[in-house]
C-alpha atoms as a PDB file:
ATOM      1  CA  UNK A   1      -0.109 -11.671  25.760  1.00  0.00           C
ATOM      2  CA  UNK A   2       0.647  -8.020  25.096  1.00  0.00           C
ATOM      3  CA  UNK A   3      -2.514  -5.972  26.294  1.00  0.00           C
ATOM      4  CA  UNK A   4      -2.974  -2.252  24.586  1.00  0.00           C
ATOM      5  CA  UNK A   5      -3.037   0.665  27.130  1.00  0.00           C
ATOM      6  CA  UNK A   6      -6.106   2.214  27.589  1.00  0.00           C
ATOM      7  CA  UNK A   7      -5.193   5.489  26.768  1.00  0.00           C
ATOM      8  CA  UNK A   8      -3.735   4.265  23.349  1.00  0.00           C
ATOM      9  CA  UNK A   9      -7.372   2.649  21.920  1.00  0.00           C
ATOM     10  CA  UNK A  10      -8.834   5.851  22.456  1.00  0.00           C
ATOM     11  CA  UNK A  11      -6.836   7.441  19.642  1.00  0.00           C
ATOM     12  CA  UNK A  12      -8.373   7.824  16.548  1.00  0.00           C
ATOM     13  CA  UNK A  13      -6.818   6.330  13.521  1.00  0.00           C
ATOM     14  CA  UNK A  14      -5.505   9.405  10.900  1.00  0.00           C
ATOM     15  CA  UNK A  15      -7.087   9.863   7.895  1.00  0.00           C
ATOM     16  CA  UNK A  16      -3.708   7.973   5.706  1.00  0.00           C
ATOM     17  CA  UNK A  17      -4.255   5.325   8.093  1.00  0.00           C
ATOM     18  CA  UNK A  18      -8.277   5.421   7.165  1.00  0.00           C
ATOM     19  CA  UNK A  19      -7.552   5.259   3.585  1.00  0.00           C
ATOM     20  CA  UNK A  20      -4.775   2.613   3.320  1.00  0.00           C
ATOM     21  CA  UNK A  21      -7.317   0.028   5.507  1.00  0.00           C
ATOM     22  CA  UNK A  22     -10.191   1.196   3.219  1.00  0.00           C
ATOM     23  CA  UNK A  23      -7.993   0.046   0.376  1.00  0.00           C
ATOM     24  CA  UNK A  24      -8.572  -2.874  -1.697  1.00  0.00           C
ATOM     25  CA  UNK A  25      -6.029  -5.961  -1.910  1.00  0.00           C
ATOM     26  CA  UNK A  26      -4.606  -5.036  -5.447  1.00  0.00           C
ATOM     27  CA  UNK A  27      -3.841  -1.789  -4.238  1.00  0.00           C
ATOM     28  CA  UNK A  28      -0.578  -0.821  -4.122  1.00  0.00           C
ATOM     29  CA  UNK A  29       0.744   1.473  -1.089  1.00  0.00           C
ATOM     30  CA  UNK A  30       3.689   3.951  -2.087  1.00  0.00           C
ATOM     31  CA  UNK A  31       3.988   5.345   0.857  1.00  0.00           C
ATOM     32  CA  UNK A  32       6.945   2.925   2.411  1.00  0.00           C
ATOM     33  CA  UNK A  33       8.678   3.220  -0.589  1.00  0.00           C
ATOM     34  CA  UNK A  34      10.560   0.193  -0.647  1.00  0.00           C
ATOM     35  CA  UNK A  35       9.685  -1.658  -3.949  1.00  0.00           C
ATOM     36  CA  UNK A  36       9.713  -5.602  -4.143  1.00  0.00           C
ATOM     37  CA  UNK A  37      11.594  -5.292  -7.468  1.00  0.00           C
ATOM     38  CA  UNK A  38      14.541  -4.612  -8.855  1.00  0.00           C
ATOM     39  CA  UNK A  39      14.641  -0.999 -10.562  1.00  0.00           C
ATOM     40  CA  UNK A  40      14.517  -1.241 -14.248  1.00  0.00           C
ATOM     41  CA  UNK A  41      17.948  -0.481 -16.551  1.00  0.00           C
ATOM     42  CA  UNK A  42      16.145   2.292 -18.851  1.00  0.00           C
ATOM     43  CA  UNK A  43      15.038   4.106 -15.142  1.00  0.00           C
ATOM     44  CA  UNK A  44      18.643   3.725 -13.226  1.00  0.00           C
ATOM     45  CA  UNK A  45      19.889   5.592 -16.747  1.00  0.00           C
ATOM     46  CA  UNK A  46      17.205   8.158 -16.690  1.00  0.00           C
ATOM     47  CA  UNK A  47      17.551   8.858 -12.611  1.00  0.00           C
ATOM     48  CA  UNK A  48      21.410   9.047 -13.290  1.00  0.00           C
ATOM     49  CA  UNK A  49      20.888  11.843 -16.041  1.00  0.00           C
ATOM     50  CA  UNK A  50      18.561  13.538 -13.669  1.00  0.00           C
ATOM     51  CA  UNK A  51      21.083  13.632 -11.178  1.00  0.00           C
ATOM     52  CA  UNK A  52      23.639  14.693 -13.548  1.00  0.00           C
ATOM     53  CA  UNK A  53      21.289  17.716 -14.598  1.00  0.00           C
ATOM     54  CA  UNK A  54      20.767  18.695 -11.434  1.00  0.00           C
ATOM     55  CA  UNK A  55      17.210  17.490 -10.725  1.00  0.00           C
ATOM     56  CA  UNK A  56      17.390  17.164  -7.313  1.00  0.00           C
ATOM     57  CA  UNK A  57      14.992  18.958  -5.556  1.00  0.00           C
ATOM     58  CA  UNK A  58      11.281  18.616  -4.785  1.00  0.00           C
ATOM     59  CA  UNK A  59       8.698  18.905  -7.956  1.00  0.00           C
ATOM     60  CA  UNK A  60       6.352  21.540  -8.039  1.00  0.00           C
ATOM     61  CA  UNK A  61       3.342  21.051  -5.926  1.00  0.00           C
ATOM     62  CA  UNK A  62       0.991  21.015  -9.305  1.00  0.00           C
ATOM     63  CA  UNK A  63       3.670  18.451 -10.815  1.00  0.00           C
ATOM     64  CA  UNK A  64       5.318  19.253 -14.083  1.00  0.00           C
ATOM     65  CA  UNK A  65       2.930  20.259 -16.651  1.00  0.00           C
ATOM     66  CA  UNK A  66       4.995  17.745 -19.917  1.00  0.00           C
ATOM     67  CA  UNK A  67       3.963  14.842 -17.201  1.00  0.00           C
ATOM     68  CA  UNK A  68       0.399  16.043 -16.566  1.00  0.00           C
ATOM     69  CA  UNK A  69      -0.020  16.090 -20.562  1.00  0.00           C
ATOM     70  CA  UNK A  70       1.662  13.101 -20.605  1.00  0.00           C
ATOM     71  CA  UNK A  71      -0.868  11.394 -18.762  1.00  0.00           C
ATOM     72  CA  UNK A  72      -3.626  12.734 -20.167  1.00  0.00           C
ATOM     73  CA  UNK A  73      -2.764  11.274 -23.259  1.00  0.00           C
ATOM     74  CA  UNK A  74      -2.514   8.264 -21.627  1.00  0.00           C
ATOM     75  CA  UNK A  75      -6.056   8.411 -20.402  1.00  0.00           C
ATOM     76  CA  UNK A  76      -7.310   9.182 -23.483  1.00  0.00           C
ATOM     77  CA  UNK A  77      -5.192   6.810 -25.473  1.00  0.00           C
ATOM     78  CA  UNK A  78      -5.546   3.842 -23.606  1.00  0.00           C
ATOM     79  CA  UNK A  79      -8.771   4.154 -21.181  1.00  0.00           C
ATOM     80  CA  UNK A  80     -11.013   6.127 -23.324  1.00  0.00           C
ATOM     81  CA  UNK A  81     -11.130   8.477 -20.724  1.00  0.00           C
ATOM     82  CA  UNK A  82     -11.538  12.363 -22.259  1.00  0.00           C
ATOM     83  CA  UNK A  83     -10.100  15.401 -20.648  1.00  0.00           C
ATOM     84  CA  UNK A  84     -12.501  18.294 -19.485  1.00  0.00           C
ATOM     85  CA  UNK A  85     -12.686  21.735 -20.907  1.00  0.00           C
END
C-alpha cells in the first residue's frame, strides 16, 4: 500500500480543485479538454475557415461581443431568462 507523505496532506487543495469536487455528477469538466466524441462535420468546416482567416490567437479576455449577444438571445429565447439594463 502506497502511504501519502506527510508533508504532502498538509497542502491545501486550490480553489479549481475546490470547485471541480464541489461539482455535481452531470457536470461537465472542460478543463482536460479531451472530448469523448467525435467533433461534428459543420465544426471541423467552421475551425478550418477560422484557420484559413487567420483566427489563431487567443480571444479577447471579455470574449467577442456577436457571441455574448449571441447568447443572450439564447437565454432569453430558450430559458426565459431576461438580460439586465
Amino acid at each position: 500500500m502506497v502511504e501519502i507523505a506527510n508533508r504532502v496532506k498538509s497542502i491545501d487543495l486550490s480553489q479549481v480543485r475546490k470547485m471541480f469536487e464541489a461539482a455535481g455528477e452531470d457536470s461537465i469538466n472542460l478543463g482536460i479538454g479531451e472530448p469523448d466524441f467525435d467533433i461534428p462535420e459543420n465544426v471541423k468546416l467552421a475551425i478550418k475557415q477560422a484557420l484559413d482567416d487567420g483566427e489563431t490567437h487567443y480571444t479577447p479576455n471579455n470574449g467577442y461581443i456577436e457571441l455574448r449577444e449571441a447568447i443572450v438571445d439564447k437565454f432569453e429565447r430558450d430559458n426565459n431568462i431576461k438580460k439586465r439594463c
